[in-house]
N, C-alpha and C. Protein backbone atom coordinates (compact mmCIF):
# COMPACT_ATOMS: atom_id res chain seq x y z
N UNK A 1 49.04 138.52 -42.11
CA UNK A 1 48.96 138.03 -40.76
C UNK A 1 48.93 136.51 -40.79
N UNK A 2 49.27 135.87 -40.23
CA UNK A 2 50.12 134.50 -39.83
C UNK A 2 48.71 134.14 -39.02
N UNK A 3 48.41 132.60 -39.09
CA UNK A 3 47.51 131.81 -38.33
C UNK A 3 48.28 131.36 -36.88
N UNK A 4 47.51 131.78 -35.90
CA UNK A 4 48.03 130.98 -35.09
C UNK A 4 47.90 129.59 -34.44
N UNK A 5 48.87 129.19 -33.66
CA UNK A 5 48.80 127.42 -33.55
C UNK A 5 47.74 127.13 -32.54
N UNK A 6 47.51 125.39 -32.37
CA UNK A 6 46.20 125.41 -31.48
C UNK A 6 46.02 124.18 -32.12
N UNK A 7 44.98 123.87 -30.89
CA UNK A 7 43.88 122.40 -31.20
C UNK A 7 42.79 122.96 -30.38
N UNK A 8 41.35 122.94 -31.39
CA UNK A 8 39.92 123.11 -30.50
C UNK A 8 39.11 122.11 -31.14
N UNK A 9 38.37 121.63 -29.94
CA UNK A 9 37.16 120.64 -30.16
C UNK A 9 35.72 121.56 -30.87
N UNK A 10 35.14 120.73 -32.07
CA UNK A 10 34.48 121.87 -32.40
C UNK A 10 32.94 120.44 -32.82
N UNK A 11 31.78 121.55 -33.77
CA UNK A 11 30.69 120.19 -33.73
C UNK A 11 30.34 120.94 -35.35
N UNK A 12 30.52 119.38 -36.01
CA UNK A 12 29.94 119.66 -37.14
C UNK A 12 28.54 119.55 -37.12
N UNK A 13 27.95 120.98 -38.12
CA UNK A 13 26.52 121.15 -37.97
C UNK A 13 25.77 119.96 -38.85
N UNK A 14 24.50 119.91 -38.85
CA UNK A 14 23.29 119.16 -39.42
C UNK A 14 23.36 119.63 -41.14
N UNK A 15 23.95 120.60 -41.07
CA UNK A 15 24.67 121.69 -42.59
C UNK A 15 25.54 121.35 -43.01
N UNK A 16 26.49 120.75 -42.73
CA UNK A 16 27.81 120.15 -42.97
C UNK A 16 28.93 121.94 -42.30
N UNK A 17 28.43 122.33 -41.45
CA UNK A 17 29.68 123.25 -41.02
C UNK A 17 30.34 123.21 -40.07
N UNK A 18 31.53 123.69 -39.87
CA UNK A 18 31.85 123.59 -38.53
C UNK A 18 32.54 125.00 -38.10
N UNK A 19 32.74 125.59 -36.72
CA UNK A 19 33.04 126.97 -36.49
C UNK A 19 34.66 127.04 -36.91
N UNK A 20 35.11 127.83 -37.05
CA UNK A 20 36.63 127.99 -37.11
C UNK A 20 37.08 129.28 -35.71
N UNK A 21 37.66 128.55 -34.71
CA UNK A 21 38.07 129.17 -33.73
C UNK A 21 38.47 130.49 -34.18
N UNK A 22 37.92 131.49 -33.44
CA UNK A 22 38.46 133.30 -33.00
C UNK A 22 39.71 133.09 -33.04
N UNK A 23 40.95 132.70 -32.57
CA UNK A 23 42.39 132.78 -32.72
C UNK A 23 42.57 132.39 -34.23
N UNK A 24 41.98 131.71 -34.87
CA UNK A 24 42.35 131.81 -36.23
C UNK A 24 41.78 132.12 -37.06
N UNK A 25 40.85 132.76 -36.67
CA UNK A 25 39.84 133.93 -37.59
C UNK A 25 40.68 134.97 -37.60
N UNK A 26 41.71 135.23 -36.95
CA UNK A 26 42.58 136.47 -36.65
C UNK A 26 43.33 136.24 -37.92
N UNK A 27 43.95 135.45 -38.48
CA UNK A 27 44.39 135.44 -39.55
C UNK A 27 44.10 135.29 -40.52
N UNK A 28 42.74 135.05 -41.02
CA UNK A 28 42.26 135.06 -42.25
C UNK A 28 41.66 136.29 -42.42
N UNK A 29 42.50 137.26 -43.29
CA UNK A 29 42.16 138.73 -43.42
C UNK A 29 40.86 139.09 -44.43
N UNK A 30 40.32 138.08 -45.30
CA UNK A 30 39.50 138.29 -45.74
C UNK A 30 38.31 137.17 -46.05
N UNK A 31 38.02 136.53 -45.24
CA UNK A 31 37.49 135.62 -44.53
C UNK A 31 36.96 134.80 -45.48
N UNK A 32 38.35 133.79 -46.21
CA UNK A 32 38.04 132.81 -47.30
C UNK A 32 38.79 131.85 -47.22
N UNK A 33 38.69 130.91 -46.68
CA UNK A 33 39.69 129.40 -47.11
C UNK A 33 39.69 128.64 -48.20
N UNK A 34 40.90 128.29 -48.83
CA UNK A 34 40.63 127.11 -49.50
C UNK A 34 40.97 125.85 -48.64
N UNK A 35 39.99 124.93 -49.25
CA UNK A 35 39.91 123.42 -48.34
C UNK A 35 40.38 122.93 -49.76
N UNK A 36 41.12 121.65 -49.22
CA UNK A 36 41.15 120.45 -49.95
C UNK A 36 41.71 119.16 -49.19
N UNK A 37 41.87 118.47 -49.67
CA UNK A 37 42.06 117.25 -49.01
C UNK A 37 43.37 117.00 -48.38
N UNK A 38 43.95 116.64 -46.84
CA UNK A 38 45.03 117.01 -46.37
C UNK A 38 45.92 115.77 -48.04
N UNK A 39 47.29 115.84 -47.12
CA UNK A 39 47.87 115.26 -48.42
C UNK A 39 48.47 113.96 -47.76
N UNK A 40 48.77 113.49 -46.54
CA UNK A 40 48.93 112.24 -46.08
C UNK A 40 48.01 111.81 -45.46
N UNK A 41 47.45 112.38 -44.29
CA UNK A 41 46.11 111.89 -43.50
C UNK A 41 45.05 111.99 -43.76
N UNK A 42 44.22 111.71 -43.64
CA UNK A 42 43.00 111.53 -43.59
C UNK A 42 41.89 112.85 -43.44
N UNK A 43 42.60 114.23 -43.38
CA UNK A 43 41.93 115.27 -42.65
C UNK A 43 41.42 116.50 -44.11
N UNK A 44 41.18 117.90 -43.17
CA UNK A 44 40.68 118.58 -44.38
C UNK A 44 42.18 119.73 -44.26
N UNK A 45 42.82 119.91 -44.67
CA UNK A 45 43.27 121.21 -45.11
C UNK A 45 42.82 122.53 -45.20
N UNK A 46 42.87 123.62 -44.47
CA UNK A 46 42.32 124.78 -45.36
C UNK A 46 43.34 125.66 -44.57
N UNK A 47 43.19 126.76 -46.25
CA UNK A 47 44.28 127.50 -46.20
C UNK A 47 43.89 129.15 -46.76
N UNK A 48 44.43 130.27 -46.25
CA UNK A 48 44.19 131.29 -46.47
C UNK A 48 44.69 131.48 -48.16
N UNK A 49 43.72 131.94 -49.07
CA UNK A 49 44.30 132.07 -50.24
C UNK A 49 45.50 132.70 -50.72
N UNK A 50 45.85 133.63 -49.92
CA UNK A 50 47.64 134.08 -49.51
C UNK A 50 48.25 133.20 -49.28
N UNK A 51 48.21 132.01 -48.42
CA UNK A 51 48.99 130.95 -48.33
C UNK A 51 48.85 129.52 -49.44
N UNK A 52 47.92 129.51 -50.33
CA UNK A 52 47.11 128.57 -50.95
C UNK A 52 48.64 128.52 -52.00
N UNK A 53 49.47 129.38 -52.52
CA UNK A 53 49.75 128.87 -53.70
C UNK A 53 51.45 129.17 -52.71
N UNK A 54 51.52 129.29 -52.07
CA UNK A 54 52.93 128.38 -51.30
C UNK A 54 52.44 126.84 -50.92
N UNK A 55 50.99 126.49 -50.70
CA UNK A 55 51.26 125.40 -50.61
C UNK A 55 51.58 124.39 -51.34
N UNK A 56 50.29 125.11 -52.80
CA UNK A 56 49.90 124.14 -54.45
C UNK A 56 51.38 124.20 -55.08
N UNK A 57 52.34 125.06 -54.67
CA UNK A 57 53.27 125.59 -55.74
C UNK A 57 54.01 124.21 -55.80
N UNK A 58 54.98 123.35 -55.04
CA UNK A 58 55.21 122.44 -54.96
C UNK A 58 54.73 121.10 -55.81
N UNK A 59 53.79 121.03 -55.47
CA UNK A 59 52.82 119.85 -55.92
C UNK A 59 52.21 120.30 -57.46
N UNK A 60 52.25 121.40 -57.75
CA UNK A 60 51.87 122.18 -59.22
C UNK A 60 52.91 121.83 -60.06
N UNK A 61 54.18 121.61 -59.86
CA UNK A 61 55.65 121.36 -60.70
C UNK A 61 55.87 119.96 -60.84
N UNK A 62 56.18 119.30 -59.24
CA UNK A 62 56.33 118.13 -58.78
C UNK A 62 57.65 117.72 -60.17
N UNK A 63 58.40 118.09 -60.39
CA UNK A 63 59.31 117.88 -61.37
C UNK A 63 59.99 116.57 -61.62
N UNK A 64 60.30 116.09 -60.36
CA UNK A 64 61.08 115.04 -59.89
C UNK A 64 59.83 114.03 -59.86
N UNK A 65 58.62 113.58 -60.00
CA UNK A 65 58.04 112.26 -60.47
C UNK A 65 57.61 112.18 -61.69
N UNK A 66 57.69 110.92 -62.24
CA UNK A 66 57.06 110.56 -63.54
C UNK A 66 55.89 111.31 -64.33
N UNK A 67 55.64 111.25 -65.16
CA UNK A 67 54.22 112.17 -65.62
C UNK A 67 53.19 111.79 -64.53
N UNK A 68 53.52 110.59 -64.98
CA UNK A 68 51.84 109.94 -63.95
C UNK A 68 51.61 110.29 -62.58
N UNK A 69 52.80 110.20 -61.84
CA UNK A 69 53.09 110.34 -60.65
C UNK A 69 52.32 111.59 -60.46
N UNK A 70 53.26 112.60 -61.01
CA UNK A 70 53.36 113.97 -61.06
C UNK A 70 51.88 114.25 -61.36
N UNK A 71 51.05 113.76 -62.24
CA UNK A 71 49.53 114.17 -62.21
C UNK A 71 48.69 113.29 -61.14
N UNK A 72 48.89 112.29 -60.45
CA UNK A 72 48.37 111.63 -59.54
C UNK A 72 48.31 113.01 -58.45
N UNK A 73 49.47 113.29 -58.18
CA UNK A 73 49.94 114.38 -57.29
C UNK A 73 48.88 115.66 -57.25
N UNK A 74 48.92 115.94 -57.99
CA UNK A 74 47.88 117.27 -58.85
C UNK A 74 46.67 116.91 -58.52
N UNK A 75 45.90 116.07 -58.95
CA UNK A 75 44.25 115.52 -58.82
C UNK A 75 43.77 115.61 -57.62
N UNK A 76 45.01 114.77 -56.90
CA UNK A 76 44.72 114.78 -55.15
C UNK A 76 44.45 116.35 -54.39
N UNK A 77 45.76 117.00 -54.63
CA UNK A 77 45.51 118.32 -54.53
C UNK A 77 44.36 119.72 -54.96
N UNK A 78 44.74 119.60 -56.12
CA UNK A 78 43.90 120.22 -57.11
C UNK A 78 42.76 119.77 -57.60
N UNK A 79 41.86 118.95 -57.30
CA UNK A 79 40.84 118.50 -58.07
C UNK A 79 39.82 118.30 -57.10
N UNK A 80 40.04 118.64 -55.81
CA UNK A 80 39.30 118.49 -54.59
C UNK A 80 39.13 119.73 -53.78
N UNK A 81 39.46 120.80 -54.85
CA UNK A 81 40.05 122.38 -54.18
C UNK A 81 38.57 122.94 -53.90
N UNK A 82 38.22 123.79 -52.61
CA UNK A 82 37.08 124.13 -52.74
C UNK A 82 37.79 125.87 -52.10
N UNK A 83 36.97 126.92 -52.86
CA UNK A 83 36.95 127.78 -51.71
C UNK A 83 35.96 128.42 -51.17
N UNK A 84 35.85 128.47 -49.53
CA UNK A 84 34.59 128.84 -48.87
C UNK A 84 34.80 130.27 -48.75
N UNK A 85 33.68 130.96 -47.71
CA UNK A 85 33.80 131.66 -47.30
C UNK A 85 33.32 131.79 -45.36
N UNK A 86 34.00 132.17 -45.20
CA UNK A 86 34.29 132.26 -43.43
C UNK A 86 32.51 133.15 -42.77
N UNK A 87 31.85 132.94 -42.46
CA UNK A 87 30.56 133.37 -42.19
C UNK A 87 30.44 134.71 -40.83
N UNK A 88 29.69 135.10 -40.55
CA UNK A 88 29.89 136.02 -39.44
C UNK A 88 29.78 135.25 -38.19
N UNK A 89 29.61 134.86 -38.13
CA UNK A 89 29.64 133.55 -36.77
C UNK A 89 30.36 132.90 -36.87
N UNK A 90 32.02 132.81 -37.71
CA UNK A 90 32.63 131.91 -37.99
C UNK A 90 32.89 130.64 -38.45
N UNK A 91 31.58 130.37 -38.83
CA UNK A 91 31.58 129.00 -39.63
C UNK A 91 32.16 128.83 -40.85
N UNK A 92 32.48 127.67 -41.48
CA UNK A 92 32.08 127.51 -42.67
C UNK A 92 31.76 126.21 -43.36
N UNK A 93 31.33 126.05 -44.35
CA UNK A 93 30.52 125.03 -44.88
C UNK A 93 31.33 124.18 -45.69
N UNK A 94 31.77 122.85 -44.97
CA UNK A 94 32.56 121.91 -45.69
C UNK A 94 32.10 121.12 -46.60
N UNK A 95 32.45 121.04 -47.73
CA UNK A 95 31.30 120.15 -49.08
C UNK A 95 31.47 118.34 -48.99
N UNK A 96 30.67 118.10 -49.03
CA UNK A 96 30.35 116.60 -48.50
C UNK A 96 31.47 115.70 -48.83
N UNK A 97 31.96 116.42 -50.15
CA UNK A 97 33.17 115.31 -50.73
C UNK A 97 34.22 115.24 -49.69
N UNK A 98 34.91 116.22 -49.45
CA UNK A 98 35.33 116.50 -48.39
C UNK A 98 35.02 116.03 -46.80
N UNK A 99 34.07 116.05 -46.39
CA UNK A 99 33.77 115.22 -45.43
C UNK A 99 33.73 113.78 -45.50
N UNK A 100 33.40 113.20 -46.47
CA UNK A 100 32.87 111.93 -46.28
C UNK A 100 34.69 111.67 -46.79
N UNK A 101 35.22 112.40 -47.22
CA UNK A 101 37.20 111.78 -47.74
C UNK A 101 37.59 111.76 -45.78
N UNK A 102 37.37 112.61 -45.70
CA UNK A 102 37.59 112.64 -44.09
C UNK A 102 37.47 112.00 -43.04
N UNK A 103 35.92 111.69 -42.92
CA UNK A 103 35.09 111.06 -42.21
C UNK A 103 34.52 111.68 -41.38
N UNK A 104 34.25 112.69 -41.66
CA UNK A 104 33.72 113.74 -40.10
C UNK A 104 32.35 112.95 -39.93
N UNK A 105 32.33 113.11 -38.33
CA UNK A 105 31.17 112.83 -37.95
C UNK A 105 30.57 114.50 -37.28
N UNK A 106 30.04 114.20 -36.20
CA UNK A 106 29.68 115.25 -35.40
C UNK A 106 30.83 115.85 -34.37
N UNK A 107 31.53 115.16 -34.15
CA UNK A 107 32.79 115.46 -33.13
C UNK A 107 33.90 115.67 -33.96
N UNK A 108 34.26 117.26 -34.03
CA UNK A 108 35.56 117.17 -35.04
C UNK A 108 36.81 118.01 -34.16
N UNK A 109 37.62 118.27 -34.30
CA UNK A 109 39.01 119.07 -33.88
C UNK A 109 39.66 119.79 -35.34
N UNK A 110 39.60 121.08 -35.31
CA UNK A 110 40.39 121.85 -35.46
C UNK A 110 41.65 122.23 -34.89
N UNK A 111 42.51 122.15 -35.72
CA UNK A 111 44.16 122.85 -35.22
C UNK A 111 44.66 123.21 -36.62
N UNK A 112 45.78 123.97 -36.03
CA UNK A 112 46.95 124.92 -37.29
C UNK A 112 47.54 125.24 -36.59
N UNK A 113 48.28 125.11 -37.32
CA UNK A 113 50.69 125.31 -37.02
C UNK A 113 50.63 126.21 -37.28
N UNK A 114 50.05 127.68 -37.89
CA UNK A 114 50.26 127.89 -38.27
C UNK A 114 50.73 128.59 -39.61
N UNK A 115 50.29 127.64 -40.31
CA UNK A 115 50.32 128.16 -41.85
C UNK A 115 48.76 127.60 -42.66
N UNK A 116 48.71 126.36 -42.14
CA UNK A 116 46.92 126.05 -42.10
C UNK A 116 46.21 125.24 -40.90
N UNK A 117 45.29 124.99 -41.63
CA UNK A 117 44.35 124.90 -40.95
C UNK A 117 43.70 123.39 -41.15
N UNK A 118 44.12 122.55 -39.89
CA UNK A 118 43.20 121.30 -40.29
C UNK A 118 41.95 120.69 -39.56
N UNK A 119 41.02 120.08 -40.83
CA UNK A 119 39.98 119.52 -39.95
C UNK A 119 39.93 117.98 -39.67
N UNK A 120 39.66 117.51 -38.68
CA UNK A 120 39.45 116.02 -38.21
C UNK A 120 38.22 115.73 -37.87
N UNK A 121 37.79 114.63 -38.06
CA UNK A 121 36.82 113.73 -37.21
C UNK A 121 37.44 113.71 -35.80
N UNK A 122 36.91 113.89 -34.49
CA UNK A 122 37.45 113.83 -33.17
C UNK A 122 37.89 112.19 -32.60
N UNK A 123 37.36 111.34 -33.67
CA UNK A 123 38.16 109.88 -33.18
C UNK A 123 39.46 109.43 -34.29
N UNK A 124 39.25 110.25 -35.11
CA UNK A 124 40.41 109.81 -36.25
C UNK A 124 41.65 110.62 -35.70
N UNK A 125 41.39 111.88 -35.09
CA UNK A 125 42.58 112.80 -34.53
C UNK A 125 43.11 112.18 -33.08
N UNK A 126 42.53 111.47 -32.38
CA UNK A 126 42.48 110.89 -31.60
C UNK A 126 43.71 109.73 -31.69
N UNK A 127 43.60 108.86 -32.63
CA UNK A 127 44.30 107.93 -33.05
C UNK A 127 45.45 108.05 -33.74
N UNK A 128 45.37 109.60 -34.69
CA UNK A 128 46.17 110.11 -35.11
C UNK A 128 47.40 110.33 -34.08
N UNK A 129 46.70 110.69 -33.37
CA UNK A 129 47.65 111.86 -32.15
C UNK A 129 48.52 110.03 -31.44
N UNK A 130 47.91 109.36 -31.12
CA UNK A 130 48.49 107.89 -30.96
C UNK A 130 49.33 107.81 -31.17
N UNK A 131 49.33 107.62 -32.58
CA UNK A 131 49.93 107.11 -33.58
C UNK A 131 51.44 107.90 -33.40
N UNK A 132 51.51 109.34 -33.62
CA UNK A 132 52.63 110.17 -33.12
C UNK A 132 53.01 110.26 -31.92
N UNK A 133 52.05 109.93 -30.70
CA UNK A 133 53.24 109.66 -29.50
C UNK A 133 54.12 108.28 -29.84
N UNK A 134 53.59 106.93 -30.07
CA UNK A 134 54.25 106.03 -30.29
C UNK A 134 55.59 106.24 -30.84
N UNK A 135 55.57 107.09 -31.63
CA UNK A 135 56.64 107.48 -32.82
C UNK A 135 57.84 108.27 -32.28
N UNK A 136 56.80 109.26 -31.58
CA UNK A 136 57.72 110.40 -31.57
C UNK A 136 59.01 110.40 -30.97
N UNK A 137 59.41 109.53 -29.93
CA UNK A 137 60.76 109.44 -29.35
C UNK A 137 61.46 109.00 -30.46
N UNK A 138 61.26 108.08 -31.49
CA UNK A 138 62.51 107.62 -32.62
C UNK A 138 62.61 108.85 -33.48
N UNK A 139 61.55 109.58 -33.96
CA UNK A 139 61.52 110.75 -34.28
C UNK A 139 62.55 111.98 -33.90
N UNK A 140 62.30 112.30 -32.85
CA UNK A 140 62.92 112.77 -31.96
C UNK A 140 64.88 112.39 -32.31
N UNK A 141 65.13 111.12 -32.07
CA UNK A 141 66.55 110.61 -32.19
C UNK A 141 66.90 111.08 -33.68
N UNK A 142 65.83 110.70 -34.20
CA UNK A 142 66.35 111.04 -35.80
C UNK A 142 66.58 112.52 -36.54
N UNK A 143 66.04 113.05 -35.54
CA UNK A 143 66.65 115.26 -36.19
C UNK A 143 67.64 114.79 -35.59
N UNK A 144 68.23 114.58 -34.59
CA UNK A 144 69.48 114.87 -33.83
C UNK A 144 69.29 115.65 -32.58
N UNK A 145 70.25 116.33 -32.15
CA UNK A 145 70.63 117.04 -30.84
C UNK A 145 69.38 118.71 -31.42
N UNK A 146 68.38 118.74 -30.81
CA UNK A 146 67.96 120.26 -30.97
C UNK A 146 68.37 120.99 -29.72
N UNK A 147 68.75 122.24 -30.49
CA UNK A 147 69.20 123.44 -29.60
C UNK A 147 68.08 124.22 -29.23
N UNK A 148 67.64 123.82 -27.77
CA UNK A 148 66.35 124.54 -27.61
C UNK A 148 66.62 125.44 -25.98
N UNK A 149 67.85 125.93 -25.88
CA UNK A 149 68.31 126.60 -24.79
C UNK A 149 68.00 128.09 -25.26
């Protein structure tokens, strides 16, 4: 079962947790994420362990950069890997490294496309989200003509 898409405002606890919305509790069939550190922004990643090694698989080979590169690549990914478990109240418990790479405060946003699951600080997603309207019309020019009839 497939995650579905979304953005929810959520509150990181005094515990370091935060809830993971009912629409995407629907897709984690056995209620375990792996988190690690997103891979351009600033956020948390987490991913159903069914989906965990379509994501690592990529970044596990990385064929096409230098050794160094190619293990820079890996560390980021892989060396920050945590996996939780999804609680009966839907929480789960993000490990500090992870937060503080992040910056969560108390105000965070959850969303997923989809395939995962990301966490934000609610002013970094904020700016984030900025940042991509500014963009998005050159964006936009640059796929080309989409067929969305």
């Amino acid at each position: 079962m497939a995650l579905l898409s979304g953005e929810y405002p959520v509150t990181l606890d005094d515990k370091g947790r935060v809830s993971i919305p009912a629409r995407f509790r629907e897709g984690i069939p056995e209620n375990v994420l792996v988190l690690t550190r997103g891979m351009i922004e600033q956020c948390i990643w987490a991913v159903t362990p069914q989906n965990w090694e379509k994501v690592a698989s990529p970044f596990k080979s990385a064929v096409s950069l230098s050794l160094r590169k190619a293990d820079m690549v890996r560390h980021r990914l892989l060396f920050s890997t945590y996996e939780v478990e999804v609680d009966k109240t839907g929480r789960i418990a993000v490990p500090q490294k992870l937060r503080d790479f992040a910056g969560l405060s108390k105000d965070c946003v959850v969303t997923s496309d989809g395939v995962r699951i990301e966490i934000w600080d609610a002013e970094r997603y904020a700016e984030y989200e900025q940042k991509i309207d500014e963009q998005f019309e050159d964006v936009l020019e640059e796929m080309g003509h989409l067929n969305l009839d």
